[in-house]
C-alpha atoms as a PDB file:
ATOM      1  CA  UNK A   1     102.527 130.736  -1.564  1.00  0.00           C
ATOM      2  CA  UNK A   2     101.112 129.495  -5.019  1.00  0.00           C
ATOM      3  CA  UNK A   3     102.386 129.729  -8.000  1.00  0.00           C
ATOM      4  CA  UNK A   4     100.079 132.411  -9.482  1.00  0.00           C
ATOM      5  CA  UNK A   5     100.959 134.666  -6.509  1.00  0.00           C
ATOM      6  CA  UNK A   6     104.510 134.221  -7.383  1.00  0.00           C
ATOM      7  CA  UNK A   7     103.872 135.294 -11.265  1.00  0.00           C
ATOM      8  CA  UNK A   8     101.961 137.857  -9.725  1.00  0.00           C
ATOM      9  CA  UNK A   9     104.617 138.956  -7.296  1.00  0.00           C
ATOM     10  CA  UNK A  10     107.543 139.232  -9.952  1.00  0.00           C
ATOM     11  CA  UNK A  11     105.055 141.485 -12.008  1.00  0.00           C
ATOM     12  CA  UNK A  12     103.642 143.790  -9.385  1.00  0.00           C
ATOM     13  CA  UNK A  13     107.849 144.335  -8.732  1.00  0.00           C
ATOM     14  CA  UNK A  14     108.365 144.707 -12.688  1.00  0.00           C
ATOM     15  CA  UNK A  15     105.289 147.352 -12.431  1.00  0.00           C
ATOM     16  CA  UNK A  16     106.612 148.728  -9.551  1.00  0.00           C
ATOM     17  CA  UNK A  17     109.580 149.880 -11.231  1.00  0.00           C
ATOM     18  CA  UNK A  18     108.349 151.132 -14.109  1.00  0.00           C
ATOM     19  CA  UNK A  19     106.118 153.432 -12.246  1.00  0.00           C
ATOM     20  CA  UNK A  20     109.117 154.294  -9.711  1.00  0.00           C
ATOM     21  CA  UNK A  21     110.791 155.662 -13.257  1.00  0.00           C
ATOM     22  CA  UNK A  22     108.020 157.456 -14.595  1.00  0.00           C
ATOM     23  CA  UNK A  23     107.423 159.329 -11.458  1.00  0.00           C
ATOM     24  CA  UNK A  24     104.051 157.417 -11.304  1.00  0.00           C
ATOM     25  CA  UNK A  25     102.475 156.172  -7.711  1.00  0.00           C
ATOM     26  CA  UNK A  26     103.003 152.798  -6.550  1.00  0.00           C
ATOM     27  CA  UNK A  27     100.415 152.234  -4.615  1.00  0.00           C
ATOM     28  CA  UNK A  28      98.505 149.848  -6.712  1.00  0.00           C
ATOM     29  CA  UNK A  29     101.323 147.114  -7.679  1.00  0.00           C
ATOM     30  CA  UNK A  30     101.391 145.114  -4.803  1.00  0.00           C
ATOM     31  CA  UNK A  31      97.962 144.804  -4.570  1.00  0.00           C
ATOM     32  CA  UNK A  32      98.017 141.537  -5.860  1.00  0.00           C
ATOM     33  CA  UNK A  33     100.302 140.112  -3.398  1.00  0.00           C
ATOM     34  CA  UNK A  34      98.357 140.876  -0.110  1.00  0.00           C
ATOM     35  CA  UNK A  35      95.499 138.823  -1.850  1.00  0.00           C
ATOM     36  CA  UNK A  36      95.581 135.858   0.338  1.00  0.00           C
ATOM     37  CA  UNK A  37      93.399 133.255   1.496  1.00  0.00           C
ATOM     38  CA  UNK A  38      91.981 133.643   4.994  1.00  0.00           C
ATOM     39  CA  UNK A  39      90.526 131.208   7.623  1.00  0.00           C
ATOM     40  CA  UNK A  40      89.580 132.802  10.812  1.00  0.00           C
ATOM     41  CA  UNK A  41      89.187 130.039  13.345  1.00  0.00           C
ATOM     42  CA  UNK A  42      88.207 130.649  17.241  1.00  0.00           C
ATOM     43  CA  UNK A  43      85.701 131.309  19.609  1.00  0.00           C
ATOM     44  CA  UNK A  44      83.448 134.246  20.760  1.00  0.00           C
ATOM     45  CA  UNK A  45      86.329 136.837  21.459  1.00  0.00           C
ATOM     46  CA  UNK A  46      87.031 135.812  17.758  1.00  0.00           C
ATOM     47  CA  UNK A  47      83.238 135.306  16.086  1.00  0.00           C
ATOM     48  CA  UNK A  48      82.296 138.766  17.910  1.00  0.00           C
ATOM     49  CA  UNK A  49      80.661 138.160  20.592  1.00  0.00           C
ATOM     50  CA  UNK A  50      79.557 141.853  22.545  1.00  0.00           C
ATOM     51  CA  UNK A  51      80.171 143.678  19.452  1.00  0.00           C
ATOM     52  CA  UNK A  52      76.782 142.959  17.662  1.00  0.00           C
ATOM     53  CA  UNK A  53      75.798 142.830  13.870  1.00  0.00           C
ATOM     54  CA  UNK A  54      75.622 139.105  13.916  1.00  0.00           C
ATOM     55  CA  UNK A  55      74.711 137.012  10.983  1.00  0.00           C
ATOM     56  CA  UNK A  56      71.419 135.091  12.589  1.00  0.00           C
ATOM     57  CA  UNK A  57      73.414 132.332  13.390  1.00  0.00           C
ATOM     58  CA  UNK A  58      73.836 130.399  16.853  1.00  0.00           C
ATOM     59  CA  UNK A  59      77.565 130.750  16.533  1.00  0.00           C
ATOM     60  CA  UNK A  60      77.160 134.983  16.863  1.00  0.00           C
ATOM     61  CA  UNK A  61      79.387 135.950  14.221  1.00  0.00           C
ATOM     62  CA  UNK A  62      79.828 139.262  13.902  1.00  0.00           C
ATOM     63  CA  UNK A  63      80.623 141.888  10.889  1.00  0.00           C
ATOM     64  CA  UNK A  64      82.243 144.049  13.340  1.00  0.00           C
ATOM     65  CA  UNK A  65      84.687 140.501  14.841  1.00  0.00           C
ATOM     66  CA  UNK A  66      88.349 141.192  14.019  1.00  0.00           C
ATOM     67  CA  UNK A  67      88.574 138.789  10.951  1.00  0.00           C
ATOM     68  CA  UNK A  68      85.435 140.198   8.862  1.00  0.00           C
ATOM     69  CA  UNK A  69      86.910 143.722   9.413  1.00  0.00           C
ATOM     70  CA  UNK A  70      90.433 142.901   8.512  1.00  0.00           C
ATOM     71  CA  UNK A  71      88.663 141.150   5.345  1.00  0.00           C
ATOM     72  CA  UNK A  72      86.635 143.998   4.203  1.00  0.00           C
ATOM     73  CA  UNK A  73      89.603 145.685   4.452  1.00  0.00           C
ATOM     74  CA  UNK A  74      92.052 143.680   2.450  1.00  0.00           C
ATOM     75  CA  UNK A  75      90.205 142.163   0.169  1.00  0.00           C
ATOM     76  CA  UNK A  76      91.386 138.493   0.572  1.00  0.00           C
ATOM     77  CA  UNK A  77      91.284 136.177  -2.054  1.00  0.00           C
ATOM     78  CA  UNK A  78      89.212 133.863   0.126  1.00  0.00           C
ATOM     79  CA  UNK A  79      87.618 134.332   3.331  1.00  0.00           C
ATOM     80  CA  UNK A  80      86.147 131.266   5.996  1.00  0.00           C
ATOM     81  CA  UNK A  81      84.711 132.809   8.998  1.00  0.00           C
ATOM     82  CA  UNK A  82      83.963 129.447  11.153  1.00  0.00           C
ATOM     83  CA  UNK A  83      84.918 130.907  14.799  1.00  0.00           C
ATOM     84  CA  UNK A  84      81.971 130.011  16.909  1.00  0.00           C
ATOM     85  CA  UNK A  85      80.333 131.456  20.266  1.00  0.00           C
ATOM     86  CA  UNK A  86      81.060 129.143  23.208  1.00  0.00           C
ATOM     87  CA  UNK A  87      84.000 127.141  21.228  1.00  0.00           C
ATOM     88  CA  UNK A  88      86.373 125.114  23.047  1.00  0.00           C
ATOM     89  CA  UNK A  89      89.150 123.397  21.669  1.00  0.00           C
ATOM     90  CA  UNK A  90      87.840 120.148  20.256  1.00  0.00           C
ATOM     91  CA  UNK A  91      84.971 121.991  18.660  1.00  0.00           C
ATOM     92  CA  UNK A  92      87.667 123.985  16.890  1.00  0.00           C
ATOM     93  CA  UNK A  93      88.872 120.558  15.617  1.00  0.00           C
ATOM     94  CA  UNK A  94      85.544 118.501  15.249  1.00  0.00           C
ATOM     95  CA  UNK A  95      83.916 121.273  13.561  1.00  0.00           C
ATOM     96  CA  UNK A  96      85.727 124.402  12.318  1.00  0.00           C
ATOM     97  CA  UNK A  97      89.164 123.353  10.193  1.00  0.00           C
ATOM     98  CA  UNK A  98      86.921 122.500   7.164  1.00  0.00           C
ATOM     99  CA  UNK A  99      88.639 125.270   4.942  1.00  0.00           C
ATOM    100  CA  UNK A 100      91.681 124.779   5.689  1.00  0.00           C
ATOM    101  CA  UNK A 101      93.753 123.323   3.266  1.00  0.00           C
ATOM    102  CA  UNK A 102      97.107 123.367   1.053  1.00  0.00           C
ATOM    103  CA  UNK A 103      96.175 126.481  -0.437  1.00  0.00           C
ATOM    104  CA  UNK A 104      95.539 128.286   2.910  1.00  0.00           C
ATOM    105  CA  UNK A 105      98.084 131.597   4.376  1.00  0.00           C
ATOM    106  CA  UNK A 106      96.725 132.811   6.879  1.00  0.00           C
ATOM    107  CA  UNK A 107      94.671 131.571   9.944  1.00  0.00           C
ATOM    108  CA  UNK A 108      93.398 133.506  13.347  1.00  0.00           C
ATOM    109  CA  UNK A 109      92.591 131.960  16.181  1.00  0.00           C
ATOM    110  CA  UNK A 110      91.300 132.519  20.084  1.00  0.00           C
ATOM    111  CA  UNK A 111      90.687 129.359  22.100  1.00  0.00           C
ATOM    112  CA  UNK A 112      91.059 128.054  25.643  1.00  0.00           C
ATOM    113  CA  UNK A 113      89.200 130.339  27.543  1.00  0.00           C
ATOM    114  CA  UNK A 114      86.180 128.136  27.441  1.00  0.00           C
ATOM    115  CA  UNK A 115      88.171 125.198  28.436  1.00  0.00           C
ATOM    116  CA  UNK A 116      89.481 126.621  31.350  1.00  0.00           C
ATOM    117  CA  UNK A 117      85.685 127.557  32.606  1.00  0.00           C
ATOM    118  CA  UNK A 118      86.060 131.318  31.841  1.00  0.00           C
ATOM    119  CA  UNK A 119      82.314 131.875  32.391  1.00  0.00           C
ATOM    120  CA  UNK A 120      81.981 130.049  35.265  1.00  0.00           C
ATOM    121  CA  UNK A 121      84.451 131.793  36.678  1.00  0.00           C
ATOM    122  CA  UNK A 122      82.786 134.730  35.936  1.00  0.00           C
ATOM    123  CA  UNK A 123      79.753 133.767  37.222  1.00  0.00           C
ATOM    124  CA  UNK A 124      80.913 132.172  40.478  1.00  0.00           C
ATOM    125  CA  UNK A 125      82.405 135.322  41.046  1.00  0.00           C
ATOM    126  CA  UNK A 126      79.840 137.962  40.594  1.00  0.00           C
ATOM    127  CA  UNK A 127      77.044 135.482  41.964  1.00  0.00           C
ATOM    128  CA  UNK A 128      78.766 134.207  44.682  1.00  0.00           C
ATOM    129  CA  UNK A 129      81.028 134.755  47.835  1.00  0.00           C
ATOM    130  CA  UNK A 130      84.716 136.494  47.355  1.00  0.00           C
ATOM    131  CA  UNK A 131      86.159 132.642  48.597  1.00  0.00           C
ATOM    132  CA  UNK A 132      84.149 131.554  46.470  1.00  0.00           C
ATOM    133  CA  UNK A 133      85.301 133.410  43.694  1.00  0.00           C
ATOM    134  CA  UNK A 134      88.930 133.245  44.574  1.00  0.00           C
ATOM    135  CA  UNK A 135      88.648 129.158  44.828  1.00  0.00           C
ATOM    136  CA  UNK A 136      86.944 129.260  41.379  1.00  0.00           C
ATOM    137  CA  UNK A 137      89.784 131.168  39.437  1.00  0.00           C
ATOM    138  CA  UNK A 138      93.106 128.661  41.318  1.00  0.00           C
ATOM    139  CA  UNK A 139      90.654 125.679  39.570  1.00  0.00           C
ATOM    140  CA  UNK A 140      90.836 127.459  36.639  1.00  0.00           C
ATOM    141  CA  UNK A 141      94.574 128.218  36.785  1.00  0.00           C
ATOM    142  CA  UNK A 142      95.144 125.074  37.394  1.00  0.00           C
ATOM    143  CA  UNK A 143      93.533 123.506  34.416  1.00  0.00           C
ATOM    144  CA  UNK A 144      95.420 125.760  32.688  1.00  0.00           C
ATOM    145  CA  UNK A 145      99.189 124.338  33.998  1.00  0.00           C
ATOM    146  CA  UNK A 146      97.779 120.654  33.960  1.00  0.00           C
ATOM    147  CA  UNK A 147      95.617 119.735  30.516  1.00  0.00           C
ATOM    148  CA  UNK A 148      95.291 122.888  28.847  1.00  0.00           C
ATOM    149  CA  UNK A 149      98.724 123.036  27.221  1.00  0.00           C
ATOM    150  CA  UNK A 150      98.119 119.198  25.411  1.00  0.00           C
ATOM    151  CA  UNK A 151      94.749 120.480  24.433  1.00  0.00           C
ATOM    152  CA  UNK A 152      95.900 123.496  22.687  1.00  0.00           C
ATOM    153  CA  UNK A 153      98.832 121.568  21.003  1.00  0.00           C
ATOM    154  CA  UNK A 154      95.856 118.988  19.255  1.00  0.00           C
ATOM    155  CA  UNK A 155      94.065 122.298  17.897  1.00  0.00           C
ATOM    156  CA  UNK A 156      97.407 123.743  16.557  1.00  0.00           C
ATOM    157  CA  UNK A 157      99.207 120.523  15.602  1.00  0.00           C
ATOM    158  CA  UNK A 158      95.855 120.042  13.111  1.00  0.00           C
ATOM    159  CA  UNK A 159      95.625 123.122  11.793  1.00  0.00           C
ATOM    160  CA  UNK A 160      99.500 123.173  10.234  1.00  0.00           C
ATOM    161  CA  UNK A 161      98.314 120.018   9.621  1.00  0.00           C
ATOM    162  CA  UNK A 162      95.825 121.054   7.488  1.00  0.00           C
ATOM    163  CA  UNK A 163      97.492 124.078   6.136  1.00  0.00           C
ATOM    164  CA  UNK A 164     101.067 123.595   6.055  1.00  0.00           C
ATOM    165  CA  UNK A 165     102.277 126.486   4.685  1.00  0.00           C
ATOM    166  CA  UNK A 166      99.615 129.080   6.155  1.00  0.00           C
ATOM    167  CA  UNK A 167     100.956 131.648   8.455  1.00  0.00           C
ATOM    168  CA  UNK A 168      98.457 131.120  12.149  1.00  0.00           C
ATOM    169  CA  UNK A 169      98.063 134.171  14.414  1.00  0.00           C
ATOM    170  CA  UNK A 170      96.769 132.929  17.891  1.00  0.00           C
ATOM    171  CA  UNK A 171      95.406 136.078  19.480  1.00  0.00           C
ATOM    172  CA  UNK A 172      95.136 136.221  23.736  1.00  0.00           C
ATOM    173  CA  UNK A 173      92.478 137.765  26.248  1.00  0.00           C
ATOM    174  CA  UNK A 174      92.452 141.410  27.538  1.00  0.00           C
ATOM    175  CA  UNK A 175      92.595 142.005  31.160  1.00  0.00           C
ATOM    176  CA  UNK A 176      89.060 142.578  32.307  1.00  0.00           C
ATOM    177  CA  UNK A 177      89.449 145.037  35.208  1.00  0.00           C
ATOM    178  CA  UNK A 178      91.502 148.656  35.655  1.00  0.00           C
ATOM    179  CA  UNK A 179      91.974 148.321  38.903  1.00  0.00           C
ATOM    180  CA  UNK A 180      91.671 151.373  41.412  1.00  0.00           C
ATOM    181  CA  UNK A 181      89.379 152.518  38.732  1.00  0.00           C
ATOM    182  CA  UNK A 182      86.040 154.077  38.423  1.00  0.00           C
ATOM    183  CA  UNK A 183      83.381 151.318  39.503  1.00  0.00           C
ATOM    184  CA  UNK A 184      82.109 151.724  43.373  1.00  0.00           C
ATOM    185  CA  UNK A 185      80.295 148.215  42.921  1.00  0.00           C
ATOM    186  CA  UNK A 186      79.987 144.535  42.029  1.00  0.00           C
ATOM    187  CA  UNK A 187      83.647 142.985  42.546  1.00  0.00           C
ATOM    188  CA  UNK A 188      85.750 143.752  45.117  1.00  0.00           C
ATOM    189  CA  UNK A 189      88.994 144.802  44.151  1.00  0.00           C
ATOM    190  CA  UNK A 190      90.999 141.628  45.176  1.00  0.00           C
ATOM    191  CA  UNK A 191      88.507 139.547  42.619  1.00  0.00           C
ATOM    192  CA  UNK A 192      89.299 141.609  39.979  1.00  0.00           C
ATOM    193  CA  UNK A 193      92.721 141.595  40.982  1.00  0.00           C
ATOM    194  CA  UNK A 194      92.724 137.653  40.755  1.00  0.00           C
ATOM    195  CA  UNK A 195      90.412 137.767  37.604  1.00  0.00           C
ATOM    196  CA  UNK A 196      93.542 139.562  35.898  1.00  0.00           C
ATOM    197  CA  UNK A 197      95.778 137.486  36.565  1.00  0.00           C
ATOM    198  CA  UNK A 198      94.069 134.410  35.891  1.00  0.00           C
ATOM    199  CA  UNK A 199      93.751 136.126  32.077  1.00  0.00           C
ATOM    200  CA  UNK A 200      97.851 136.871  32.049  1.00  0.00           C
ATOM    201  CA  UNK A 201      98.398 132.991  33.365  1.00  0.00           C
ATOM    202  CA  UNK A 202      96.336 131.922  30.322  1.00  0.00           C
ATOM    203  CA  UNK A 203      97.911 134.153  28.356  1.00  0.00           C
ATOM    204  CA  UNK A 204     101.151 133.047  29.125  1.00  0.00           C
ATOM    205  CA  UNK A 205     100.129 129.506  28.550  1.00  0.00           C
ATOM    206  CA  UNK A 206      98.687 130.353  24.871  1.00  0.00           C
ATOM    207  CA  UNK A 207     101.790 132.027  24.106  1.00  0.00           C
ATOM    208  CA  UNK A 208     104.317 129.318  25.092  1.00  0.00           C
ATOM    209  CA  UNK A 209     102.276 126.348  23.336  1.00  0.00           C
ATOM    210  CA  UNK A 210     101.604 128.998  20.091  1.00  0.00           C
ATOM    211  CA  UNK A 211     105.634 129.466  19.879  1.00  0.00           C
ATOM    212  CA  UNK A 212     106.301 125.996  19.875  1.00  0.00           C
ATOM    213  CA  UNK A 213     104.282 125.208  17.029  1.00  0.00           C
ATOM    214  CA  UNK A 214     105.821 128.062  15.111  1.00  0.00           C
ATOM    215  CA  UNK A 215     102.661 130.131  15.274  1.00  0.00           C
ATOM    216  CA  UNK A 216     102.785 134.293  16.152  1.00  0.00           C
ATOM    217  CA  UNK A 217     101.056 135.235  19.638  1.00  0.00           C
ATOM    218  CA  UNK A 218      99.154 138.441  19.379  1.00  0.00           C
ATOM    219  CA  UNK A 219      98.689 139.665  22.933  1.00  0.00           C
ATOM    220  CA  UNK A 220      96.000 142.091  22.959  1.00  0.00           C
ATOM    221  CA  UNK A 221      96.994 143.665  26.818  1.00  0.00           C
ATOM    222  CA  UNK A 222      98.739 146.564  25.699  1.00  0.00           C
ATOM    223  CA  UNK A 223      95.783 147.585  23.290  1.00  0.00           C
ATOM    224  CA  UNK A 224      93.318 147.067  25.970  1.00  0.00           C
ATOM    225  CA  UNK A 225      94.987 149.042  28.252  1.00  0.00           C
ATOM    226  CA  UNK A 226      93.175 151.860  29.339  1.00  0.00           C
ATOM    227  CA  UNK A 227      89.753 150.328  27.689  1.00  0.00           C
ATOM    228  CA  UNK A 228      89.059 148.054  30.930  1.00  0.00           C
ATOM    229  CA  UNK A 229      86.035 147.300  32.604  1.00  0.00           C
ATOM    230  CA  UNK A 230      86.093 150.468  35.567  1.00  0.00           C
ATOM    231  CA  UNK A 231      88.064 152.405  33.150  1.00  0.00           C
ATOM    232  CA  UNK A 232      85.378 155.203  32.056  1.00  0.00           C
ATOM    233  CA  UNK A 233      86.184 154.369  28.432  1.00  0.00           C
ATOM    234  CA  UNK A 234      85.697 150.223  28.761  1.00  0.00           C
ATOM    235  CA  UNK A 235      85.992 147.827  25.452  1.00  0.00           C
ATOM    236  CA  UNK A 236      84.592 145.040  27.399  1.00  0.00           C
ATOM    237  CA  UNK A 237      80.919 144.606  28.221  1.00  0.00           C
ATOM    238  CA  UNK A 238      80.661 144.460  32.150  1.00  0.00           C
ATOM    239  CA  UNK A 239      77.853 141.933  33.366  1.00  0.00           C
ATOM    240  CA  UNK A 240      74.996 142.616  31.011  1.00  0.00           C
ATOM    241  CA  UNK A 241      71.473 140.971  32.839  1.00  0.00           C
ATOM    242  CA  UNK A 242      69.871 141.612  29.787  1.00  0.00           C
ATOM    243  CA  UNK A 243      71.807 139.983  27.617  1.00  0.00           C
ATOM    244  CA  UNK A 244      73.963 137.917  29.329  1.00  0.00           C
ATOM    245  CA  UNK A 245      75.428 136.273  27.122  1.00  0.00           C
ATOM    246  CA  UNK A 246      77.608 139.679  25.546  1.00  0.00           C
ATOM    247  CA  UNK A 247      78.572 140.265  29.152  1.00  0.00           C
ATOM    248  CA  UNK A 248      82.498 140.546  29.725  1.00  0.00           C
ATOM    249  CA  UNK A 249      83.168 140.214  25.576  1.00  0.00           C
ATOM    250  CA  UNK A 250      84.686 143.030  23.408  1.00  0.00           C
ATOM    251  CA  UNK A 251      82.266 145.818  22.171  1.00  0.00           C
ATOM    252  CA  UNK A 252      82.643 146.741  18.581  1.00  0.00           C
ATOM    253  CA  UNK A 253      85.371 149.337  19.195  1.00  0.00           C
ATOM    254  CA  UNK A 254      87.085 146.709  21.158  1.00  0.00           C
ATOM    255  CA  UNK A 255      87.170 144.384  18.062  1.00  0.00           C
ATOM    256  CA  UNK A 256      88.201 147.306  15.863  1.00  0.00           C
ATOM    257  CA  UNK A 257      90.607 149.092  18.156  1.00  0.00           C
ATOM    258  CA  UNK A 258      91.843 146.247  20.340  1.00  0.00           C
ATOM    259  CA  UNK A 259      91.986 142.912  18.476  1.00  0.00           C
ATOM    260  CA  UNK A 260      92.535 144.243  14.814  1.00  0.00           C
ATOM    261  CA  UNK A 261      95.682 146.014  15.267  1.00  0.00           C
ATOM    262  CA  UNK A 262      97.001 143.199  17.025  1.00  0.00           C
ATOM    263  CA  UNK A 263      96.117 140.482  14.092  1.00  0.00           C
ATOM    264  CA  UNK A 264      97.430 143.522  11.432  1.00  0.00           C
ATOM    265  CA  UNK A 265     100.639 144.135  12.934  1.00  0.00           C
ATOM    266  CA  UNK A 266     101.525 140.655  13.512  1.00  0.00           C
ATOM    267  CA  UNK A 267     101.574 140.091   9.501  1.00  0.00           C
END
């Protein structure tokens, strides 16, 4: 924390009690500590991919994506939105820690899904045979046991070294399907099956590597949960032929009601 936040600390506490005494609300002295500076880091499930209101560029972020809406919120003293559509993790390093420095204290992050072939998988599975689609997601896992892990530990071993002293949130993946739930087509049941636990294996894996480094793991599941694709009240996008590329991504309520309460209670 910098030394103007301290000053501003031990005054907002000197203000606080002054108020406490005069019976005065208190609501407004620690306003000045929450003010921090913000990097939010990632790829689509962080940019805001599926939830729409995107600012023009080819890396679809979104007003309505996690970060913005915890930054219009709180007010931080700095804000870098650099998550990207399609990121994997050496795009996150090659071309997203720019703002990230000293000064830094807080950083969000979702990555790895691209590196273990998420669309693909998706693909192969709603294009292709059941085998098929079973064969696809044990690749997948296994790319997630075997180089995954090192991978993740370059992204987060340069961002603390970037910004030593920031506080990084690494959020997870839903599950995709509620299974035994309302859809009568596309994927049969022991593909969705196998699609959700291909999403718990890499979420395991995220949070193991994001604990070692010191970092909190926000596991979105238990927000999701209810909110699946064949749920009757789905977060996620199902495929989408029209605009493929928002298919199985969180809608806008599934940035605001399933990622943003994750990030906010993990601070």
């Amino acid at each position: 924390m910098k030394m103007s936040r301290l000053v501003a600390f031990s005054s907002s506490l000197l203000l606080g009690a002054v108020l406490a005494l005069t019976g005065a609300g208190i609501a407004h002295a620690d306003a000045s500590v929450k003010a921090v500076d913000y990097v939010a880091l990632g790829d689509s499930y962080s940019s805001g991919v599926g939830a729409g209101s995107y600012d023009g560029s080819s890396c679809k972020r979104s007003s309505r994506a996690y970060p913005a809406l915890w930054a219009a919120a709180n007010s931080p003293a700095s804000f870098h939105f650099t998550a990207c559509s399609g990121a994997r993790t050496n795009d996150v390093t090659s071309g997203q820690l720019g703002p990230l420095n000293a000064s830094t204290d807080l950083v969000s992050i979702s990555v790895g899904g691209n590196d273990a072939g998420f669309a693909d998988v998706m693909t192969t599975c709603v294009l292709q045979s059941e085998a098929a689609c079973l064969n696809r997601i044990a690749t997948a896992r296994a790319y997630v046991d075997s180089t995954l892990p090192g991978r993740l530990d370059s992204v987060y071993a340069a961002i603390r070294a970037k910004a030593p002293s920031a506080q990084v949130v690494v959020l997870g993946y839903p599950r995709f399907y509620r299974l035994g739930g309302s859809c009568i087509a596309g994927l049969s049941e022991k593909e969705r099956a196998a699609i959700n636990g291909a999403s718990d294996h890499l979420n395991t894996a995220t949070a193991k590597r994001a604990a070692d480094h010191g970092f909190t793991f926000g596991d979105v599941r238990p927000t999701f949960t209810g909110h699946e694709i064949c749920s009757g009240n789905s977060w996620l996008h199902s495929v989408n032929w029209l605009n493929i590329g928002e298919s199985y991504h969180p809608t806008a309520a599934g940035q605001s009601g399933g990622y943003l309460p994750v990030l906010k209670s993990a601070l």
